[in-house]
PDB file of N, CA and C in Angstrom:
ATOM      1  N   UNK A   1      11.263   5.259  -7.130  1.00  0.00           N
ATOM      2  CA  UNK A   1      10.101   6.111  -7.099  1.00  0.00           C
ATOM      3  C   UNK A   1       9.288   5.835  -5.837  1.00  0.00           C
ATOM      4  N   UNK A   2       8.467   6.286  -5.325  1.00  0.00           N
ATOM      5  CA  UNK A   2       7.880   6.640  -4.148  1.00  0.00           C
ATOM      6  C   UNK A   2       6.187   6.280  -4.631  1.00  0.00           C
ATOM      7  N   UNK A   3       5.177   6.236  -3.701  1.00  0.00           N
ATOM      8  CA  UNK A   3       3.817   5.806  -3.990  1.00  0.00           C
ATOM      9  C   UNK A   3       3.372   6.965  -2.087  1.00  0.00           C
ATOM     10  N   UNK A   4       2.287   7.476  -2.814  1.00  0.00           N
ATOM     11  CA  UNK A   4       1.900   8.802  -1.475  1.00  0.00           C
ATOM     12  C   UNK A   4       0.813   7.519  -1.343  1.00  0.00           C
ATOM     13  N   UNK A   5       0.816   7.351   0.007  1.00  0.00           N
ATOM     14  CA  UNK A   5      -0.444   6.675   0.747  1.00  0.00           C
ATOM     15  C   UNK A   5      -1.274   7.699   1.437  1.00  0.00           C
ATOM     16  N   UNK A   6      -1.365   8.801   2.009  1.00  0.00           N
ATOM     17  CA  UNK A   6      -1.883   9.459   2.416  1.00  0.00           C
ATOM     18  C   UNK A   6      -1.044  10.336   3.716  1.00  0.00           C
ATOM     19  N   UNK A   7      -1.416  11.078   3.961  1.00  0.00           N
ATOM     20  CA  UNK A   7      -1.168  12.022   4.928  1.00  0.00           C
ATOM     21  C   UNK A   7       0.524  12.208   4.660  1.00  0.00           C
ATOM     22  N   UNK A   8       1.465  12.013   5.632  1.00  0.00           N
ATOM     23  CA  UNK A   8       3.179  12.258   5.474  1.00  0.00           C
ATOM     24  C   UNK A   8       3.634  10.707   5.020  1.00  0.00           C
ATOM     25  N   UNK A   9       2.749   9.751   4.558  1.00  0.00           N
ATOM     26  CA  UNK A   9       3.239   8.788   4.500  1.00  0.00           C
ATOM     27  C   UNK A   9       3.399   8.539   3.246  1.00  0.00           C
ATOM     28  N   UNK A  10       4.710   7.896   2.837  1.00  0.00           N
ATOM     29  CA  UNK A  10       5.175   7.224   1.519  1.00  0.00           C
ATOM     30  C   UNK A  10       6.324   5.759   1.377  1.00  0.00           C
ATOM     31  N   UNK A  11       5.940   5.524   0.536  1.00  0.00           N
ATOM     32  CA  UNK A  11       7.073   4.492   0.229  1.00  0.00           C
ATOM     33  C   UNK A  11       7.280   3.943  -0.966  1.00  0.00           C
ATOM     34  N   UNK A  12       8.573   3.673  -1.036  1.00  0.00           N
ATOM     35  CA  UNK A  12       8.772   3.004  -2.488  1.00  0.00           C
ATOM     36  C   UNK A  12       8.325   2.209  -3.238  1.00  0.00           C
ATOM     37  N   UNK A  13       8.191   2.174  -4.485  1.00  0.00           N
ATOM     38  CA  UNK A  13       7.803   0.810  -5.306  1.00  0.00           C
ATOM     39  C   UNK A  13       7.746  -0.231  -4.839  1.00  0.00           C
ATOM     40  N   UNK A  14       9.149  -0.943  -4.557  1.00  0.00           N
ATOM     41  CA  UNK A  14      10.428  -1.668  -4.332  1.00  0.00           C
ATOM     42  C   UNK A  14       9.546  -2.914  -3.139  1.00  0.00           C
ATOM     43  N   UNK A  15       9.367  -1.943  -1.965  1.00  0.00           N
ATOM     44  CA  UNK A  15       8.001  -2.463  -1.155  1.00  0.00           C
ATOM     45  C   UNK A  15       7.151  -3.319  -1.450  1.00  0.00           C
ATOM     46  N   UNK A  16       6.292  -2.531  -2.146  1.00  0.00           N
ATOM     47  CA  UNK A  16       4.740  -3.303  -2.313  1.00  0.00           C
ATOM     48  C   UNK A  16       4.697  -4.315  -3.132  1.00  0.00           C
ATOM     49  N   UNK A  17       3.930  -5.382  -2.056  1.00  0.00           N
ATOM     50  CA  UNK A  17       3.413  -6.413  -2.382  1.00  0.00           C
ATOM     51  C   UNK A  17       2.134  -6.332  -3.263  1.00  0.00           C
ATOM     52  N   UNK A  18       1.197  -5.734  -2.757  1.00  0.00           N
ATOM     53  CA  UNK A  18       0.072  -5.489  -3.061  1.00  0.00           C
ATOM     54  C   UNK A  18      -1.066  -4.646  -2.628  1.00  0.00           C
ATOM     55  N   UNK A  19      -1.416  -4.023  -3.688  1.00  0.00           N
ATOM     56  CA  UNK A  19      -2.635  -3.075  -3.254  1.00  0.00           C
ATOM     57  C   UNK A  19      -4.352  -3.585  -3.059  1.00  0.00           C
ATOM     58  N   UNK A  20      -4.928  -3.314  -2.257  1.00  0.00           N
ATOM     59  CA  UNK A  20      -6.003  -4.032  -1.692  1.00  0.00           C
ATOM     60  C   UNK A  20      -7.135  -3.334  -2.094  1.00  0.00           C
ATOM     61  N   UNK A  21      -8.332  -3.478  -2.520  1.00  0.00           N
ATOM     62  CA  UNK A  21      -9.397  -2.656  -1.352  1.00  0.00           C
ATOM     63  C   UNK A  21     -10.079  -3.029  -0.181  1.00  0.00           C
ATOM     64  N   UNK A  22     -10.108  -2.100   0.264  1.00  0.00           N
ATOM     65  CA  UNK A  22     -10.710  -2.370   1.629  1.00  0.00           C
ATOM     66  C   UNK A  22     -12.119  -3.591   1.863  1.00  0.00           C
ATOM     67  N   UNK A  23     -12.908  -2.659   0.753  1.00  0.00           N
ATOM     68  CA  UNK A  23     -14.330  -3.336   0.885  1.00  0.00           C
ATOM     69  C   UNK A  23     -14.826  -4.507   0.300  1.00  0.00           C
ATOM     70  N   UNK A  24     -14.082  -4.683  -0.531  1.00  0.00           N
ATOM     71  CA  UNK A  24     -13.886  -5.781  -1.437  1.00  0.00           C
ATOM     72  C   UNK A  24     -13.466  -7.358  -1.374  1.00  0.00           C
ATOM     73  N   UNK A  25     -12.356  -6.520  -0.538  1.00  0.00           N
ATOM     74  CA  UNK A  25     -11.208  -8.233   0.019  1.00  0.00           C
ATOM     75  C   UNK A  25     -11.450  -8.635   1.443  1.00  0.00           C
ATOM     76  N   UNK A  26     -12.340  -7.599   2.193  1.00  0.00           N
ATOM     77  CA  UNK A  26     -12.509  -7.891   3.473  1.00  0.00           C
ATOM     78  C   UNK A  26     -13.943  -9.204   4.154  1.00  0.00           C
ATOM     79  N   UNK A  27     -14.799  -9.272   2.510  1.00  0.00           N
ATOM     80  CA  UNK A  27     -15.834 -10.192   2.418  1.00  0.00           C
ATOM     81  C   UNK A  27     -15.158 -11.414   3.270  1.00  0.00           C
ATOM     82  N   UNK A  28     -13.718 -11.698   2.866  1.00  0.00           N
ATOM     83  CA  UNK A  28     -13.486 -12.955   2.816  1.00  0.00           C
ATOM     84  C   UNK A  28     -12.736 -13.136   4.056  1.00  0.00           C
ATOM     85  N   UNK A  29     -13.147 -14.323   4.590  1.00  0.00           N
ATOM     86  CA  UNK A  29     -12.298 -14.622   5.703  1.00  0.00           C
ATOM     87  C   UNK A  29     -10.967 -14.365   5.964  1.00  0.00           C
ATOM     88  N   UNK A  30     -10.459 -15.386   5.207  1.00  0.00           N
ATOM     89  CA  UNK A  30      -8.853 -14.996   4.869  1.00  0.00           C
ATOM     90  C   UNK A  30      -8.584 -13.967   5.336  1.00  0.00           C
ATOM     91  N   UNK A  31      -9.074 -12.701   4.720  1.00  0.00           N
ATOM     92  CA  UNK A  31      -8.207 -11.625   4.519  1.00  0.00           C
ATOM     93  C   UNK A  31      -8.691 -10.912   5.792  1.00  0.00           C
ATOM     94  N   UNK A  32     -10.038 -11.117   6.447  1.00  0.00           N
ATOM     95  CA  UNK A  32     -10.154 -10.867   7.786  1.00  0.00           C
ATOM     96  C   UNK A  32      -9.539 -11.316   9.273  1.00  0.00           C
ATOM     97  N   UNK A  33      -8.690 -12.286   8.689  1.00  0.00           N
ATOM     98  CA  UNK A  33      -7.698 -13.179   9.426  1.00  0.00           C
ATOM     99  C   UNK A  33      -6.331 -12.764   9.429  1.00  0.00           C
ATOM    100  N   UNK A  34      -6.442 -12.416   7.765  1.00  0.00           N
ATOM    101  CA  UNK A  34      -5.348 -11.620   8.055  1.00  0.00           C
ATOM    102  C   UNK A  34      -4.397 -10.391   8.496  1.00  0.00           C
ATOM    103  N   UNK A  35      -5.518  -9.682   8.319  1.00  0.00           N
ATOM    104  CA  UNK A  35      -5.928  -8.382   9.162  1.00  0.00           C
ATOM    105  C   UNK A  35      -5.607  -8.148  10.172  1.00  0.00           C
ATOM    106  N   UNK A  36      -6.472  -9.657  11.107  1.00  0.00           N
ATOM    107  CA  UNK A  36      -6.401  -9.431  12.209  1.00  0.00           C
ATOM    108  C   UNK A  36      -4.787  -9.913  13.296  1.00  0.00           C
ATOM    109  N   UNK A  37      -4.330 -10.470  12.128  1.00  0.00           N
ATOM    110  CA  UNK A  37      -3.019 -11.526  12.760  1.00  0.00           C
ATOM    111  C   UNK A  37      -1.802 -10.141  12.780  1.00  0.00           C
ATOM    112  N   UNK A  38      -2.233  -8.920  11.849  1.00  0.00           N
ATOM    113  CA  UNK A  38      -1.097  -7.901  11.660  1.00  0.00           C
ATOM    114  C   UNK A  38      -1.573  -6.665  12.599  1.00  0.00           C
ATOM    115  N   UNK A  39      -2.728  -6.586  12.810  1.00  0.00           N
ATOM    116  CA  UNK A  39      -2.730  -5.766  13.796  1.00  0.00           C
ATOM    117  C   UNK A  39      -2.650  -6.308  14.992  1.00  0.00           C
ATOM    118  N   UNK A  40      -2.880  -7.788  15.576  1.00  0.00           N
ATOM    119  CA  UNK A  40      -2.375  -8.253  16.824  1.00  0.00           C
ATOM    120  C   UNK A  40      -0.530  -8.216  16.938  1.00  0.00           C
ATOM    121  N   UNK A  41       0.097  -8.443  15.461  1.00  0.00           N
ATOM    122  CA  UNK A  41       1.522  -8.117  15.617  1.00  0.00           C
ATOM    123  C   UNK A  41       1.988  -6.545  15.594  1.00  0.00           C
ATOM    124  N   UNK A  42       1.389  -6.135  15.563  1.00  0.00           N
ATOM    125  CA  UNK A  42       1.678  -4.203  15.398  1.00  0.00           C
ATOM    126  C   UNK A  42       1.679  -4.229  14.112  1.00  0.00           C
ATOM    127  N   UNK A  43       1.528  -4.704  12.955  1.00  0.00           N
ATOM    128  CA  UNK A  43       2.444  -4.185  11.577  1.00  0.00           C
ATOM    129  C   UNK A  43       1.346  -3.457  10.376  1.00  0.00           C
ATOM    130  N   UNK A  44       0.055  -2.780  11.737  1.00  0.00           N
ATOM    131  CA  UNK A  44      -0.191  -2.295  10.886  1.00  0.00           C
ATOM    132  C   UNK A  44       0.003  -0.839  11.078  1.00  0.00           C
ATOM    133  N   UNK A  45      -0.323  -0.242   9.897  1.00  0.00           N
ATOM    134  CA  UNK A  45       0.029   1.516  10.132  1.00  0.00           C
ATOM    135  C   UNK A  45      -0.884   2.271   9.315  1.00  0.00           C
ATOM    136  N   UNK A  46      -1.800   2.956  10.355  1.00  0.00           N
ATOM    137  CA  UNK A  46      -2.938   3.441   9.773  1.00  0.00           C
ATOM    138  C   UNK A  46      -2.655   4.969   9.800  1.00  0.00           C
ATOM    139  N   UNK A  47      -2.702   5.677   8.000  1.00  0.00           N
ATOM    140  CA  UNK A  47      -2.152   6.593   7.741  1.00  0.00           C
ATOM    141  C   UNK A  47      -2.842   7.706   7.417  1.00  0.00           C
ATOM    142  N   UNK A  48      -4.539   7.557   8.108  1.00  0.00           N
ATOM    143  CA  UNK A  48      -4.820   8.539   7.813  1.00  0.00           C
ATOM    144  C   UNK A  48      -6.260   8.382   9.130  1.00  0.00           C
ATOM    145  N   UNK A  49      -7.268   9.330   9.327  1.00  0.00           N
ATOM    146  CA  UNK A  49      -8.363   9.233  10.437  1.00  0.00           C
ATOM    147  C   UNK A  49      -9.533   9.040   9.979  1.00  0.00           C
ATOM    148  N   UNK A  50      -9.359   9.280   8.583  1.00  0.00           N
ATOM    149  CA  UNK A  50     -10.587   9.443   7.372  1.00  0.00           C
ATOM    150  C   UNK A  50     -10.664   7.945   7.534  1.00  0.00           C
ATOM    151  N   UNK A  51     -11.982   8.116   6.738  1.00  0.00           N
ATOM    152  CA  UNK A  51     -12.588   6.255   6.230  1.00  0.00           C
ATOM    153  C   UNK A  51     -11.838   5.775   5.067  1.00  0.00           C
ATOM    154  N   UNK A  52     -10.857   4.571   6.002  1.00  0.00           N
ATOM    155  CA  UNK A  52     -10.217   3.587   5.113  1.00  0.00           C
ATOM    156  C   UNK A  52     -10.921   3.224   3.684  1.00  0.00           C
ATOM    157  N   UNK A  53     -10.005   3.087   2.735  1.00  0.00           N
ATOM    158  CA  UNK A  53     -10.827   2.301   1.601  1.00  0.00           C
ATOM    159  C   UNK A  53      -9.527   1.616   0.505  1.00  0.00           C
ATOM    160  N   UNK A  54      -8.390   1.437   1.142  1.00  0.00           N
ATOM    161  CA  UNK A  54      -7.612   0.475   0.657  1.00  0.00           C
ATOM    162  C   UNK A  54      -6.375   0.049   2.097  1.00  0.00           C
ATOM    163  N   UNK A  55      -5.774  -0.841   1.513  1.00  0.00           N
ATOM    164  CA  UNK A  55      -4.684  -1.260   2.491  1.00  0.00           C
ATOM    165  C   UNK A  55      -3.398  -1.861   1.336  1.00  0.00           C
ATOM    166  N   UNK A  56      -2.269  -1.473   2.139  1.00  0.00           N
ATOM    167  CA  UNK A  56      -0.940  -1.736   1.021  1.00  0.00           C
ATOM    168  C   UNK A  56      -0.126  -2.568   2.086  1.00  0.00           C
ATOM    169  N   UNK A  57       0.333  -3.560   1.407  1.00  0.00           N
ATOM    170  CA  UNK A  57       1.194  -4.601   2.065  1.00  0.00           C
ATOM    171  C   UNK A  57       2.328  -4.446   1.264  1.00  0.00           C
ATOM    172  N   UNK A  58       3.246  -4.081   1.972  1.00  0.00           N
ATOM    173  CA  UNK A  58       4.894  -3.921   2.047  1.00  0.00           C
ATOM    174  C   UNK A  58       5.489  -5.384   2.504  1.00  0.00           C
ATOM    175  N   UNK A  59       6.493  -5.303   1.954  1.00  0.00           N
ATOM    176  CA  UNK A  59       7.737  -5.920   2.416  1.00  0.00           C
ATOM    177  C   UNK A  59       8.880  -5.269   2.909  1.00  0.00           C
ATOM    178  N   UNK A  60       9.474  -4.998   4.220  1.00  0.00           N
ATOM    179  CA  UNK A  60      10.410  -3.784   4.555  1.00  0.00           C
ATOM    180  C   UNK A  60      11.798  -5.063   4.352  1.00  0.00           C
ATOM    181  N   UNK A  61      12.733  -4.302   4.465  1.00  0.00           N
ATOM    182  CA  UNK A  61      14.016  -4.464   4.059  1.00  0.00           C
ATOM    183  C   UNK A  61      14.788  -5.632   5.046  1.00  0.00           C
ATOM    184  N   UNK A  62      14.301  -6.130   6.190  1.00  0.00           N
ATOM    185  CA  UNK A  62      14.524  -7.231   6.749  1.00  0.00           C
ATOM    186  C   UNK A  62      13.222  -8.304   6.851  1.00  0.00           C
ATOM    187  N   UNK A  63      12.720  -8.507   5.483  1.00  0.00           N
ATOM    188  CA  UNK A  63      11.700  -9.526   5.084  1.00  0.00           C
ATOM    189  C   UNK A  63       9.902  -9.487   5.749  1.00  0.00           C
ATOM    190  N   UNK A  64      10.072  -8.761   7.122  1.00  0.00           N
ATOM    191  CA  UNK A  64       8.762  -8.256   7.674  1.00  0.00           C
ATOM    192  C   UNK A  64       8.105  -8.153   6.855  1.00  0.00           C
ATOM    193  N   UNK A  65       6.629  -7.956   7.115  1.00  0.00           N
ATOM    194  CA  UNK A  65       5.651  -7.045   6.268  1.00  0.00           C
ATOM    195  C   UNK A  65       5.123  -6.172   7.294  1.00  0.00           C
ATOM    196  N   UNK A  66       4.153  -4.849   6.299  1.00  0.00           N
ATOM    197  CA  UNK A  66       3.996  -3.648   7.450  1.00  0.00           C
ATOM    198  C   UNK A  66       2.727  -3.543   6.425  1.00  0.00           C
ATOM    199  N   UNK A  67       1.372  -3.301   6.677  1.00  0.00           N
ATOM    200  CA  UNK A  67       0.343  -3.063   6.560  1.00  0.00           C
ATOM    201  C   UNK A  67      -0.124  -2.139   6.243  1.00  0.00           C
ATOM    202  N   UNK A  68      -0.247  -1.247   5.396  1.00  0.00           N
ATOM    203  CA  UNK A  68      -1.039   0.589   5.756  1.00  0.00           C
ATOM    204  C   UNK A  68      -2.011   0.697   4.949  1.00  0.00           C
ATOM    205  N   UNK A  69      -2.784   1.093   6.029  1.00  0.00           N
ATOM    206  CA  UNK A  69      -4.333   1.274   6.113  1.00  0.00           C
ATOM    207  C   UNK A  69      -4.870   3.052   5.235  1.00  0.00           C
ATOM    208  N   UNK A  70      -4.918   3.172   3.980  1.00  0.00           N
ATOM    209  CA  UNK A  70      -4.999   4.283   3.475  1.00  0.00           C
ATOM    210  C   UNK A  70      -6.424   4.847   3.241  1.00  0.00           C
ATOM    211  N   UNK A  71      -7.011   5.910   2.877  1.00  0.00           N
ATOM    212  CA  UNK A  71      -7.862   6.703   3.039  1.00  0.00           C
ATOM    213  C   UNK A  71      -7.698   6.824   1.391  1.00  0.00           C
ATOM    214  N   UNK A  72      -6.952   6.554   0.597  1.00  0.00           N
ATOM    215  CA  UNK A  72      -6.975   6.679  -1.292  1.00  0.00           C
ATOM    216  C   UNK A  72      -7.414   5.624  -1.754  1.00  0.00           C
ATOM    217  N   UNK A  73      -8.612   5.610  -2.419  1.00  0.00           N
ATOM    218  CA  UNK A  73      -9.017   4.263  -3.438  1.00  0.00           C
ATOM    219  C   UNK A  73      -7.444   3.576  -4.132  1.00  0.00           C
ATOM    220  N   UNK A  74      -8.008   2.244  -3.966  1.00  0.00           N
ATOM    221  CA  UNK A  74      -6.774   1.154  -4.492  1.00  0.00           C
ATOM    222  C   UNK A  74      -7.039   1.981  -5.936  1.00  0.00           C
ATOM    223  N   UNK A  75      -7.718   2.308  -6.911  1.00  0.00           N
ATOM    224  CA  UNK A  75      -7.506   2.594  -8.316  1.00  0.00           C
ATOM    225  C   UNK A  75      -6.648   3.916  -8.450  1.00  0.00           C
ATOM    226  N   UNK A  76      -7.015   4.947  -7.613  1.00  0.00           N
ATOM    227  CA  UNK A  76      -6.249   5.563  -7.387  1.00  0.00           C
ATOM    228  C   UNK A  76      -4.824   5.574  -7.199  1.00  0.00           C
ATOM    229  N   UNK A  77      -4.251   4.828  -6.197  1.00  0.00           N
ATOM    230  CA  UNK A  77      -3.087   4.340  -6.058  1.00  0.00           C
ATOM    231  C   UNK A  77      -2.426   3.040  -7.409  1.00  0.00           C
ATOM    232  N   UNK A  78      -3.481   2.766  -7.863  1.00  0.00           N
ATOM    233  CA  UNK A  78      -2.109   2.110  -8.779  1.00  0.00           C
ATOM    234  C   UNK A  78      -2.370   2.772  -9.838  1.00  0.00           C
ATOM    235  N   UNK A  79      -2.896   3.976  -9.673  1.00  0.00           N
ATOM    236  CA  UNK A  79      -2.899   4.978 -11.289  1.00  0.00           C
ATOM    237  C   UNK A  79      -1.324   5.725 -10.921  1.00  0.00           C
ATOM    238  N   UNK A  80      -1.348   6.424  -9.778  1.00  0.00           N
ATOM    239  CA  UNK A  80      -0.373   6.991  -9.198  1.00  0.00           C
ATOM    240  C   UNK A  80       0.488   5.976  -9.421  1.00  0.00           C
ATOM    241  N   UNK A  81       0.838   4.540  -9.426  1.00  0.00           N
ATOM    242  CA  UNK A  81       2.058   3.642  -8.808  1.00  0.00           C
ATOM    243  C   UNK A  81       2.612   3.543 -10.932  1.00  0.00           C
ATOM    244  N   UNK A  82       1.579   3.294 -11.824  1.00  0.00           N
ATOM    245  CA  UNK A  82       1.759   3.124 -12.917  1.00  0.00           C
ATOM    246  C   UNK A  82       2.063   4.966 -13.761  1.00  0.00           C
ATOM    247  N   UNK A  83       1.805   5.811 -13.003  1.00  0.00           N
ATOM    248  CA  UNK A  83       2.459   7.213 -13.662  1.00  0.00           C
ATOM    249  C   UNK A  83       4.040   7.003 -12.942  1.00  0.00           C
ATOM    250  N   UNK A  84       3.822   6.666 -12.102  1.00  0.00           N
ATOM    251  CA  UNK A  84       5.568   7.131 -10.873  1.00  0.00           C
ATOM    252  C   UNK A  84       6.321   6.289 -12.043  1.00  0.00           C
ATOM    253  N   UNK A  85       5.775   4.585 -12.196  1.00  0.00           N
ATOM    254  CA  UNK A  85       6.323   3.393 -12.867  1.00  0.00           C
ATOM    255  C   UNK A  85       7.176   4.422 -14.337  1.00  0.00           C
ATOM    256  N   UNK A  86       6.330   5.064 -14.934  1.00  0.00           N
ATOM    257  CA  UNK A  86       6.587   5.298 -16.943  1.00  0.00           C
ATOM    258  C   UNK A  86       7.823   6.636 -16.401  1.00  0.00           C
ATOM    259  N   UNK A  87       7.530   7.239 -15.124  1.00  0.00           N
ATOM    260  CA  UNK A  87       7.967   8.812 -15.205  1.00  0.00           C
ATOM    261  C   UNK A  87       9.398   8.116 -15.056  1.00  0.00           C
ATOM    262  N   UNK A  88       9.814   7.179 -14.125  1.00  0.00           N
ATOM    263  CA  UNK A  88      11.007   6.433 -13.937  1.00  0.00           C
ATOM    264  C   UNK A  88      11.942   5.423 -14.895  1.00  0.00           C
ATOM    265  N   UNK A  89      10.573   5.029 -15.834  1.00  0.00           N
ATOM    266  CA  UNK A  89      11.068   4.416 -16.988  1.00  0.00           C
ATOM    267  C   UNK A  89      11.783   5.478 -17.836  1.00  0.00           C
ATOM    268  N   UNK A  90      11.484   6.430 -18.038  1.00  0.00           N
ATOM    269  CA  UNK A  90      11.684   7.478 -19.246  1.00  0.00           C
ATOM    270  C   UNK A  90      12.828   7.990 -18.456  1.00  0.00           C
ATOM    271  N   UNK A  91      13.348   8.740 -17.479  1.00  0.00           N
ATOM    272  CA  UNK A  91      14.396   9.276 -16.448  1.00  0.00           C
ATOM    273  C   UNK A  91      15.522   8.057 -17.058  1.00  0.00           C
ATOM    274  N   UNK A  92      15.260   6.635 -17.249  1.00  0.00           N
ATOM    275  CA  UNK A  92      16.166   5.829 -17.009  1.00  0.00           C
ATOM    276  C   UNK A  92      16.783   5.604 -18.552  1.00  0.00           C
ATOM    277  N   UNK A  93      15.870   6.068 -19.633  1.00  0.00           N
ATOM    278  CA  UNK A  93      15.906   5.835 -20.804  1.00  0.00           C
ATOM    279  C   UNK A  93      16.777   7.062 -21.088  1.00  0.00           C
ATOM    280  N   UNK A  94      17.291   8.382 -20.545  1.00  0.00           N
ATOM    281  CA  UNK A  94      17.668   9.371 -21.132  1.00  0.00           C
ATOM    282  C   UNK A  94      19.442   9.196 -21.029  1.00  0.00           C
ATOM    283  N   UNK A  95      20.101   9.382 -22.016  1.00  0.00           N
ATOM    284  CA  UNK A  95      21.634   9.031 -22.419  1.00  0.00           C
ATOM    285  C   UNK A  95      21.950  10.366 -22.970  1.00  0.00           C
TER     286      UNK A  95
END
Protein backbone atom coordinates (compact mmCIF):
# COMPACT_ATOMS: atom_id res chain seq x y z
CA UNK A 1 0.00 0.00 0.00
CA UNK A 2 1.18 3.48 -0.65
CA UNK A 3 0.89 6.67 1.98
CA UNK A 4 0.18 10.29 -0.33
CA UNK A 5 2.61 12.83 1.29
CA UNK A 6 1.57 15.57 -0.72
CA UNK A 7 1.77 16.93 -4.11
CA UNK A 8 3.03 13.72 -6.82
CA UNK A 9 4.70 12.29 -3.96
CA UNK A 10 4.12 8.77 -2.42
CA UNK A 11 5.50 5.87 -0.88
CA UNK A 12 5.00 2.70 0.60
CA UNK A 13 4.28 1.48 4.02
CA UNK A 14 7.25 -0.78 3.89
CA UNK A 15 9.43 2.65 4.16
CA UNK A 16 8.41 4.50 7.02
CA UNK A 17 10.14 4.77 9.91
CA UNK A 18 8.25 7.39 11.35
CA UNK A 19 5.84 10.11 11.19
CA UNK A 20 6.78 13.43 12.85
CA UNK A 21 5.29 16.73 13.50
CA UNK A 22 6.87 19.41 12.53
CA UNK A 23 6.14 21.75 15.47
CA UNK A 24 6.26 19.57 18.08
CA UNK A 25 9.57 17.52 17.67
CA UNK A 26 11.45 20.46 16.42
CA UNK A 27 11.46 22.05 20.28
CA UNK A 28 14.16 19.65 20.78
CA UNK A 29 17.59 19.75 19.90
CA UNK A 30 18.07 16.41 18.76
CA UNK A 31 15.71 16.55 16.25
CA UNK A 32 17.03 20.02 15.14
CA UNK A 33 20.32 18.28 14.66
CA UNK A 34 18.87 16.04 13.01
CA UNK A 35 17.33 17.90 10.52
CA UNK A 36 20.06 19.60 10.00
CA UNK A 37 22.66 16.60 9.42
CA UNK A 38 19.91 15.36 6.43
CA UNK A 39 19.58 18.34 4.75
CA UNK A 40 23.46 19.00 4.81
CA UNK A 41 23.45 15.22 3.26
CA UNK A 42 20.70 15.96 0.56
CA UNK A 43 18.19 13.36 2.02
CA UNK A 44 15.81 15.63 2.43
CA UNK A 45 12.77 16.01 0.03
CA UNK A 46 10.52 18.74 0.42
CA UNK A 47 7.16 17.83 -1.19
CA UNK A 48 5.27 20.54 -1.18
CA UNK A 49 5.80 24.97 -1.10
CA UNK A 50 2.98 25.25 1.43
CA UNK A 51 3.85 25.50 5.25
CA UNK A 52 5.42 22.31 6.42
CA UNK A 53 3.68 20.67 9.35
CA UNK A 54 5.01 17.09 9.40
CA UNK A 55 8.16 15.21 8.18
CA UNK A 56 8.34 11.27 7.27
CA UNK A 57 11.51 9.35 7.63
CA UNK A 58 11.92 6.48 5.23
CA UNK A 59 14.20 3.85 4.95
CA UNK A 60 14.90 3.31 1.01
CA UNK A 61 15.86 -0.07 -0.16
CA UNK A 62 19.73 0.21 0.18
CA UNK A 63 19.43 1.09 4.08
CA UNK A 64 19.70 5.15 3.46
CA UNK A 65 17.16 7.27 4.94
CA UNK A 66 15.31 10.08 2.86
CA UNK A 67 13.42 12.76 4.80
CA UNK A 68 10.07 14.39 3.38
CA UNK A 69 9.08 17.44 4.45
CA UNK A 70 5.05 17.37 4.00
CA UNK A 71 2.43 20.09 4.03
CA UNK A 72 -0.37 17.12 5.71
CA UNK A 73 -0.74 17.07 9.51
CA UNK A 74 1.15 13.91 11.02
CA UNK A 75 -2.68 12.89 12.27
CA UNK A 76 -3.72 13.08 9.09
CA UNK A 77 -1.22 10.88 7.63
CA UNK A 78 -1.39 8.11 10.01
CA UNK A 79 -5.27 8.18 9.66
CA UNK A 80 -4.55 7.70 5.91
CA UNK A 81 -1.45 5.07 6.77
CA UNK A 82 -4.05 3.06 9.31
CA UNK A 83 -7.16 3.13 6.46
CA UNK A 84 -4.41 2.01 3.52
CA UNK A 85 -3.11 -0.58 6.70
CA UNK A 86 -7.19 -2.43 7.24
CA UNK A 87 -8.00 -1.78 3.21
CA UNK A 88 -4.79 -4.20 2.65
CA UNK A 89 -5.56 -6.34 5.52
CA UNK A 90 -9.06 -7.24 4.18
CA UNK A 91 -7.66 -7.56 0.13
CA UNK A 92 -5.31 -10.16 1.88
CA UNK A 93 -8.04 -11.92 3.87
CA UNK A 94 -10.23 -12.64 0.65
CA UNK A 95 -9.96 -16.64 -0.56
Amino acid sequence: MYLHLGQDTVITYEEILGIFDLEATTVSKATRDYLAAATKGGRIVNVSFDLPKSFVVCRNKDGSTTVYISPISPSTLLKRSKIGLKTAEKKTDIK
